[in-house]
Protein backbone atom coordinates (compact mmCIF):
# COMPACT_ATOMS: atom_id res chain seq x y z
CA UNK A 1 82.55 15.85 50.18
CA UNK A 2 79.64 15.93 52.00
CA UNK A 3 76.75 17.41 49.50
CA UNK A 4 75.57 21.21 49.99
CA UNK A 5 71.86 21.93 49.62
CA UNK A 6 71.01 25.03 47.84
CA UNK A 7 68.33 25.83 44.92
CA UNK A 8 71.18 27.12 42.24
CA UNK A 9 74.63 25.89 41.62
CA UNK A 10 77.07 28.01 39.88
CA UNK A 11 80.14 27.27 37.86
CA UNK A 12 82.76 29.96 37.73
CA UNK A 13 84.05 33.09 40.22
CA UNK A 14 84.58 35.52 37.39
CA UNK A 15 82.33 38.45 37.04
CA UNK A 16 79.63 36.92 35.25
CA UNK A 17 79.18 34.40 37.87
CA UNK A 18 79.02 36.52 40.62
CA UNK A 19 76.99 39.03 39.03
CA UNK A 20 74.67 35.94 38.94
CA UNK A 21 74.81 35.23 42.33
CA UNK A 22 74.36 38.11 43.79
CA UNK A 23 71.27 38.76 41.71
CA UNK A 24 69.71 35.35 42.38
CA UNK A 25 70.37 35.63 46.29
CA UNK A 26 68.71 39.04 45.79
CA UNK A 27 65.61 37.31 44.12
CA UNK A 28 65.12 35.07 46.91
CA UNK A 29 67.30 31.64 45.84
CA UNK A 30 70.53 30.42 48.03
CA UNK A 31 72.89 29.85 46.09
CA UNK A 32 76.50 27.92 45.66
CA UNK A 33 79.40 28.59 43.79
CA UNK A 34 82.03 26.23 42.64
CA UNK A 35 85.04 27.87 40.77
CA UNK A 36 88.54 26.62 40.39
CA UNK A 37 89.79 30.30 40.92
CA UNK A 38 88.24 32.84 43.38
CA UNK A 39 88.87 36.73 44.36
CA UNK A 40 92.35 37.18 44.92
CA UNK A 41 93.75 34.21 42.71
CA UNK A 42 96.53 35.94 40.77
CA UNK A 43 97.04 33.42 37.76
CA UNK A 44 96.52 34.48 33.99
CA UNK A 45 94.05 31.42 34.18
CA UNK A 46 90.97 33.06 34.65
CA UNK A 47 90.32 36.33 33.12
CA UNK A 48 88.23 38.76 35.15
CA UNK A 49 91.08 39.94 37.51
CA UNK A 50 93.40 41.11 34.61
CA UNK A 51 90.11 43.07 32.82
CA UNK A 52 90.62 46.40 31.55
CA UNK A 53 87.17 46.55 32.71
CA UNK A 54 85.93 49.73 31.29
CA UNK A 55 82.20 49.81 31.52
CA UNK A 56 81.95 51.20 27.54
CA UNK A 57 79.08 49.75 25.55
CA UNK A 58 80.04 48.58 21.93
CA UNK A 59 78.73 49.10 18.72
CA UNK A 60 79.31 45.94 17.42
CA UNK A 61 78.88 43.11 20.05
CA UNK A 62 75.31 43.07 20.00
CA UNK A 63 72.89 42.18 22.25
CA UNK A 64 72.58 46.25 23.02
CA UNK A 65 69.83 45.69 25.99
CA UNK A 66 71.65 42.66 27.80
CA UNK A 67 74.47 46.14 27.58
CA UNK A 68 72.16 48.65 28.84
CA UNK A 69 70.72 46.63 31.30
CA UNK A 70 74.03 46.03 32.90
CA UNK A 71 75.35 49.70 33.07
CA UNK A 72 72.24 50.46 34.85
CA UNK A 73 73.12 48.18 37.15
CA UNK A 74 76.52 49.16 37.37
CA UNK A 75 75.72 53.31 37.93
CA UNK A 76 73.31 52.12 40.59
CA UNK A 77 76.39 50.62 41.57
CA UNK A 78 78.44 53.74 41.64
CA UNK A 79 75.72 55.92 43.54
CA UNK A 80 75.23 53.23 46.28
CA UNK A 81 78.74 51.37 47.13
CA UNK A 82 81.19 53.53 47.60
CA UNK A 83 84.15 50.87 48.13
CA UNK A 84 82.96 48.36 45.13
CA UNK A 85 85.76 50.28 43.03
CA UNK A 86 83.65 52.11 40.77
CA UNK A 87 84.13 55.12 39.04
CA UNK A 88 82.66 58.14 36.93
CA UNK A 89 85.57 59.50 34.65
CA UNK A 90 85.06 61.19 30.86
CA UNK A 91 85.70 58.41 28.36
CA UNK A 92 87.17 59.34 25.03
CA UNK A 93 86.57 56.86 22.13
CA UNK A 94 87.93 56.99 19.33
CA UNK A 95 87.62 54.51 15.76
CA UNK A 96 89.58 54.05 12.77
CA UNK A 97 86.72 52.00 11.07
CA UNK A 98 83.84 53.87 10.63
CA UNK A 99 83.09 57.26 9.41
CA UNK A 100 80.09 58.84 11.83
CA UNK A 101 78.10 58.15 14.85
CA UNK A 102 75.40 56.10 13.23
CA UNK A 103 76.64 52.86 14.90
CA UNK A 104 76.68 54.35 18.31
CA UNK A 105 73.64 53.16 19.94
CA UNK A 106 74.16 54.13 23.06
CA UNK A 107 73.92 57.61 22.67
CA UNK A 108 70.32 57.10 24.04
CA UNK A 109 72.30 55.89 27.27
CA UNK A 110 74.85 58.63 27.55
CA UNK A 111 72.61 62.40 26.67
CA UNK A 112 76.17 63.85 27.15
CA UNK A 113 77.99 61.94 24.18
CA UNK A 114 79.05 64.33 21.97
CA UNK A 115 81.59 64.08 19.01
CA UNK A 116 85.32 65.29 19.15
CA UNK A 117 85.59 68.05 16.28
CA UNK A 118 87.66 66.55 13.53
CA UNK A 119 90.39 68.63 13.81
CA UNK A 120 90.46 67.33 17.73
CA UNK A 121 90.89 63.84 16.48
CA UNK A 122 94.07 61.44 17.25
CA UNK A 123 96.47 60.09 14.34
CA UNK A 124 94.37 57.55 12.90
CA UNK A 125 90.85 58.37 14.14
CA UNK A 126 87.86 58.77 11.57
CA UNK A 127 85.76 59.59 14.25
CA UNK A 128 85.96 60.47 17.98
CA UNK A 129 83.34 61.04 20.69
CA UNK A 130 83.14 61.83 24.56
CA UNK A 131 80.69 61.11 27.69
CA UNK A 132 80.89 60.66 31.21
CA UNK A 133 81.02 56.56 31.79
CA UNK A 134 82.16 54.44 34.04
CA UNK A 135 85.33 52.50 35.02
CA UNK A 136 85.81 49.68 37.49
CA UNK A 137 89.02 48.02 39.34
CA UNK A 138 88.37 44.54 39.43
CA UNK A 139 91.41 44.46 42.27
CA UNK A 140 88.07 46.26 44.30
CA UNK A 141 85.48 44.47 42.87
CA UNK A 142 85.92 41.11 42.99
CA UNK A 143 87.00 40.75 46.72
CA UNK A 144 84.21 43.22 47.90
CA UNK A 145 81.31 41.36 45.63
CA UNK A 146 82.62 38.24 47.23
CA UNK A 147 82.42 39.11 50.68
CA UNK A 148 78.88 40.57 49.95
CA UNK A 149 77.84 37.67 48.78
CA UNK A 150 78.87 35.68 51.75
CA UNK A 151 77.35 38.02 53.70
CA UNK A 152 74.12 36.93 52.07
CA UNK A 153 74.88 33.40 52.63
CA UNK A 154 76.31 32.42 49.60
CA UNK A 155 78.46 29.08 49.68
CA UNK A 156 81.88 29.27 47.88
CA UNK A 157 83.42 25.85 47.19
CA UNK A 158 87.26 25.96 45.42
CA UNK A 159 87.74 23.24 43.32
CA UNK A 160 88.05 22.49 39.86
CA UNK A 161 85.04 20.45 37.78
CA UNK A 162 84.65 17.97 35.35
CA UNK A 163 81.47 18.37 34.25
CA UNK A 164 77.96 19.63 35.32
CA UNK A 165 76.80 16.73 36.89
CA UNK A 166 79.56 17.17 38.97
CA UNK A 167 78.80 20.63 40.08
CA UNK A 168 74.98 19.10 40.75
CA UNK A 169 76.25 16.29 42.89
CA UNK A 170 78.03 19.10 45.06
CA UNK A 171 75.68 21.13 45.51
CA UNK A 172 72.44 19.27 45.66
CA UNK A 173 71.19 22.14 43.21
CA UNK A 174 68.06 21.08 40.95
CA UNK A 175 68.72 24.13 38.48
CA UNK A 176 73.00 24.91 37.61
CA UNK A 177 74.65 28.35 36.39
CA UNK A 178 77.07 27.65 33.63
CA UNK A 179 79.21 30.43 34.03
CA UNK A 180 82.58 28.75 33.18
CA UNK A 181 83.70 31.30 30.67
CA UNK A 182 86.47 29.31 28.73
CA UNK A 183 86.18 26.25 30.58
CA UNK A 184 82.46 26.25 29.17
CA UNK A 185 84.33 24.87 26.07
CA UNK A 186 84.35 21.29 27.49
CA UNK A 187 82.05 21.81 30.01
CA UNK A 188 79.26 22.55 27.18
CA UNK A 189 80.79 20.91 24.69
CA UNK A 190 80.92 24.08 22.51
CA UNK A 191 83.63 24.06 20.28
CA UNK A 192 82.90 27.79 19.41
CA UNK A 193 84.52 28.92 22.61
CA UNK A 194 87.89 29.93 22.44
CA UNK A 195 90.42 32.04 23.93
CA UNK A 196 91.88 35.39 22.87
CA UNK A 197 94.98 37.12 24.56
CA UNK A 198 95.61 39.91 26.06
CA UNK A 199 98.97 41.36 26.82
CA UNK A 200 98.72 45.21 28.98
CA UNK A 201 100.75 46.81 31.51
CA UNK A 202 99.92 48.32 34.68
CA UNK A 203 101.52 51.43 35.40
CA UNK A 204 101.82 52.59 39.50
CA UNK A 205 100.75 56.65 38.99
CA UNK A 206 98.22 58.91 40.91
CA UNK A 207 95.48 57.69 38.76
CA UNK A 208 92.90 59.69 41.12
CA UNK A 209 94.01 63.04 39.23
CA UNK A 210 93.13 61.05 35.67
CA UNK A 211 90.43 62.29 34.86
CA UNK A 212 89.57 60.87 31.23
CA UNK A 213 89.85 57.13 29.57
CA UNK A 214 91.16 57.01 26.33
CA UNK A 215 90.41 54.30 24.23
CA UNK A 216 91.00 53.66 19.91
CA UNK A 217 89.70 50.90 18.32
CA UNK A 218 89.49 49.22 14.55
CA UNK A 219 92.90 48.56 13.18
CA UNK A 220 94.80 48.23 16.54
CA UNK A 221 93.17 48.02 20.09
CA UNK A 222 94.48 50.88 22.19
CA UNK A 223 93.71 51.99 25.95
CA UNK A 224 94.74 53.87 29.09
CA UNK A 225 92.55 53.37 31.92
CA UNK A 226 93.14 54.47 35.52
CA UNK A 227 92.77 51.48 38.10
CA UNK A 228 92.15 53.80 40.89
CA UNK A 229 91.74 51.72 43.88
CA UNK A 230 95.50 50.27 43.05
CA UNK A 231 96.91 53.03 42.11
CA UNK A 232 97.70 53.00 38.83
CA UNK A 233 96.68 52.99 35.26
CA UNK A 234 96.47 50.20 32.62
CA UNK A 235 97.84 50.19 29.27
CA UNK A 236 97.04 48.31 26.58
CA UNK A 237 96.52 45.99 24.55
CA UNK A 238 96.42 43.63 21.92
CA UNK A 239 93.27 40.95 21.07
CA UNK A 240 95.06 37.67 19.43
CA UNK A 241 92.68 34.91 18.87
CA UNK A 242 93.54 31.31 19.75
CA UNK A 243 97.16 32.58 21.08
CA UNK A 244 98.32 30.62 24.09
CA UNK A 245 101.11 31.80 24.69
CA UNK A 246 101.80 33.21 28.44
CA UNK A 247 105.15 34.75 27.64
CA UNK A 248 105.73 38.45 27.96
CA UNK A 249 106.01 39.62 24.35
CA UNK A 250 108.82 42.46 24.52
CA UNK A 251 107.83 44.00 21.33
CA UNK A 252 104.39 43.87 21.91
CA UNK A 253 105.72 45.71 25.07
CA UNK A 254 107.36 48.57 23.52
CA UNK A 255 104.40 48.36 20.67
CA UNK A 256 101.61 49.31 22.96
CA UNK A 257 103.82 52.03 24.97
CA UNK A 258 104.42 53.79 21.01
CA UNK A 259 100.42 53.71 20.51
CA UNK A 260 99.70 54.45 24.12
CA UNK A 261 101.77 57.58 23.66
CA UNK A 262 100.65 58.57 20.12
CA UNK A 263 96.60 58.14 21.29
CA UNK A 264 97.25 60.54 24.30
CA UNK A 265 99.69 62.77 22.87
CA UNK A 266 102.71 61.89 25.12
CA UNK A 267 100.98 61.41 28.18
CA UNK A 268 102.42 58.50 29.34
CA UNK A 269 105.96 59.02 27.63
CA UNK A 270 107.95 58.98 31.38
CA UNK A 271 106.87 55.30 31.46
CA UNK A 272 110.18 52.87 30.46
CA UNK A 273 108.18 49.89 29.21
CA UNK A 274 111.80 48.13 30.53
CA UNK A 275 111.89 49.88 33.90
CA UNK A 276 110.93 48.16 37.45
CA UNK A 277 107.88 49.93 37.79
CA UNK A 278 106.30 47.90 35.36
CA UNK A 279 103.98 44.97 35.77
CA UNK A 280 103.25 43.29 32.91
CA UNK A 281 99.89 41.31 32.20
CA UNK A 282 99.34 38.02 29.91
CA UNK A 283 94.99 37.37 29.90
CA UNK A 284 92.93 35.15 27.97
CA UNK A 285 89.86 36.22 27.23
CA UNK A 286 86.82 34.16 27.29
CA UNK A 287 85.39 34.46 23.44
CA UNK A 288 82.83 32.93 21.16
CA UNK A 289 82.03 32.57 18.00
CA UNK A 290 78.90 34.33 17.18
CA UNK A 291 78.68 35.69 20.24
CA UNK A 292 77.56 35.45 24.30
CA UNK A 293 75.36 32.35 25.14
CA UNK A 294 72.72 33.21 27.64
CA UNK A 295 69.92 30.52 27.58
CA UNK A 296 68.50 27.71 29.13
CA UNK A 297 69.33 23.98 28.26
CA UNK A 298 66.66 22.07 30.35
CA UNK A 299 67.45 23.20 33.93
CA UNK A 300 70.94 24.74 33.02
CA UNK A 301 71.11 28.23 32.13
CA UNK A 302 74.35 29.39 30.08
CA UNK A 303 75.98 32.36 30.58
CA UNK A 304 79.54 32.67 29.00
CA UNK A 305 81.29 33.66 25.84
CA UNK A 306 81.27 37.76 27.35
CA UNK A 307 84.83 37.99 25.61
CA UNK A 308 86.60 41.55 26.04
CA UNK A 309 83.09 42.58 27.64
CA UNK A 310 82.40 40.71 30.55
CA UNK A 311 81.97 43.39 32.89
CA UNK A 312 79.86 45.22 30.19
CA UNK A 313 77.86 42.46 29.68
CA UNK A 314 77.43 40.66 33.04
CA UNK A 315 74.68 42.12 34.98
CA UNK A 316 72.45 41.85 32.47
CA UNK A 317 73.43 38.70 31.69
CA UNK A 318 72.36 37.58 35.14
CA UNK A 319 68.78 39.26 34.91
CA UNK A 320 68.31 37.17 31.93
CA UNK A 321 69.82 33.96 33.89
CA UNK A 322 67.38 34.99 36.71
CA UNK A 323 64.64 35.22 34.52
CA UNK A 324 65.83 31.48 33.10
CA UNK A 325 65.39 30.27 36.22
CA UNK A 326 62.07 31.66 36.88
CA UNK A 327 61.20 30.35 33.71
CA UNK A 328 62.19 26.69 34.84
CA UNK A 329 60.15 27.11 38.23
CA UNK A 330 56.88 27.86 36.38
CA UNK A 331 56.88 25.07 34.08
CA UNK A 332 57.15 22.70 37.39
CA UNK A 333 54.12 24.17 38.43
């Protein structure tokens, strides 16, 4: 293959890396992408297509500017591209696992985040809280961030790499974008990569008439979010580290369908987990122990390890991989 000149070569089609993208073609570089699996690749090999992808903070994840950074990004988002598949619905979280707000640093984000009285709360809950967030299909997304980004003259090569010195040699890129999510485990060498499934259901409904998220977290890991570009809603989940299995699990099935119904108080109970109308979802998502890498190694900047938060995470992930690279260019001078 004949090489392709460009300033920055990226590993990896997910979100992260095209967040990436578009904000380095934005600040001036061209840019190439290599990814094994691009925007409309329906395998359970790559994660970003089967995301929940609601835009919530989290308490725990850390890293709360790379988070705030990003969901300014993504309202901007919202306001400005209509058909990028973003939405503004009320989000209602809910935790088993800690007793007030304390934790919840974003409430500097959200003004409007107020808590659910306690006798408001679902079966479980020790505390409960509201705002108007965001939600995004990645069904929408990914195809229309794509052909954006070809618009603005990104190169998108399909093919699966080996290492990074392979993704220099095909793009004649002096600086690389190691956005490989779990294949940065070999290509970084980091052995605290790993993956964690996901097993969730989409649901065909009028999801345009939902007009709240629901989501309960600490002992079990329980959502309904509207996809509302496909029509639909997702319903979830389960986070199982270091489980490779792609097989529907049946009970996990009926499992999340019993704690869909019990966190939205029968909402969903016309859905037959069994029934045609059903599409069941197997995902791995791209963990790491201790954490997301963003940072520079020489002239590659790593940006992976986003786990259930990728599209949380991503666009301000990629200001600080822009800001990596600008780093690099000064010390040449």
């Amino acid at each position: 293959m004949a090489q392709i000149e460009a300033d920055v070569g990226v590993v990896g089609a997910g979100v992260m890396g095209l967040a990436a993208s578009l904000l380095l073609v934005e600040a001036g570089y061209r840019v190439t992408v290599v990814a094994q699996h691009l925007a409309g690749d329906l395998t359970p090999n790559w994660t970003s297509p089967w995301a929940g992808a609601l835009l919530a903070p989290h308490p725990d994840a850390g890293f709360p500017d790379i988070q705030e950074t990003s969901l300014k990004r993504w309202h901007k988002l919202r306001r400005e591209c209509r058909d990028a598949g973003v939405e503004e619905r009320e989000i209602h979280e809910y935790y088993d696992n800690r007793k007030d707000l304390s934790s919840i640093w974003y409430k500097r984000i959200y003004p409007d985040l107020t808590a659910i009285p306690t006798e408001d709360l679902v079966f479980g809950a020790q505390i409960g809280f509201k705002y108007r967030g965001l939600i995004v299909d990645p069904n929408a997304f990914l195809p229309w961030l794509m052909r954006l980004l070809k618009e603005k003259g990104v190169k998108f090569i399909q093919r699966r790499i080996s290492s990074l010195d392979e993704l220099k040699s095909i793009t004649g890129a002096s600086i690389l974008v190691n956005a490989s999510g779990l294949g940065a485990r070999e290509l970084a060498n980091d052995e605290k990569v790993h993956a964690v499934r996901g097993q969730t259901m989409f649901v065909p409904c009028d999801s345009r008439n939902m007009d709240r998220v629901t989501i309960h977290q600490g002992s079990h890991y329980t959502y309904a979010i509207p996809r509302i570009a496909s029509g639909g809603v997702i319903l979830g989940g389960v986070a199982q580290p270091d489980n490779h299995s792609r097989d529907i699990d049946p009970t996990t099935r009926d499992d999340i369908i019993r704690r869909v119904n019990e966190l939205t108080r029968g909402q969903f109970s016309w859905v037959d987990p069994k029934g045609a109308i059903v599409k069941d979802i197997v995902g791995f998502r791209p963990a790491r122990t201790g954490g997301i890498r963003v940072e520079r190694e020489d002239r590659i900047i790593h940006a992976y390890g986003l786990g259930a938060l990728g599209y949380v995470f991503a666009f301000g992930a990629a200001e600080k991989v822009v800001s990596l690279i600008q780093e690099v260019n000064r010390a040449k001078l």
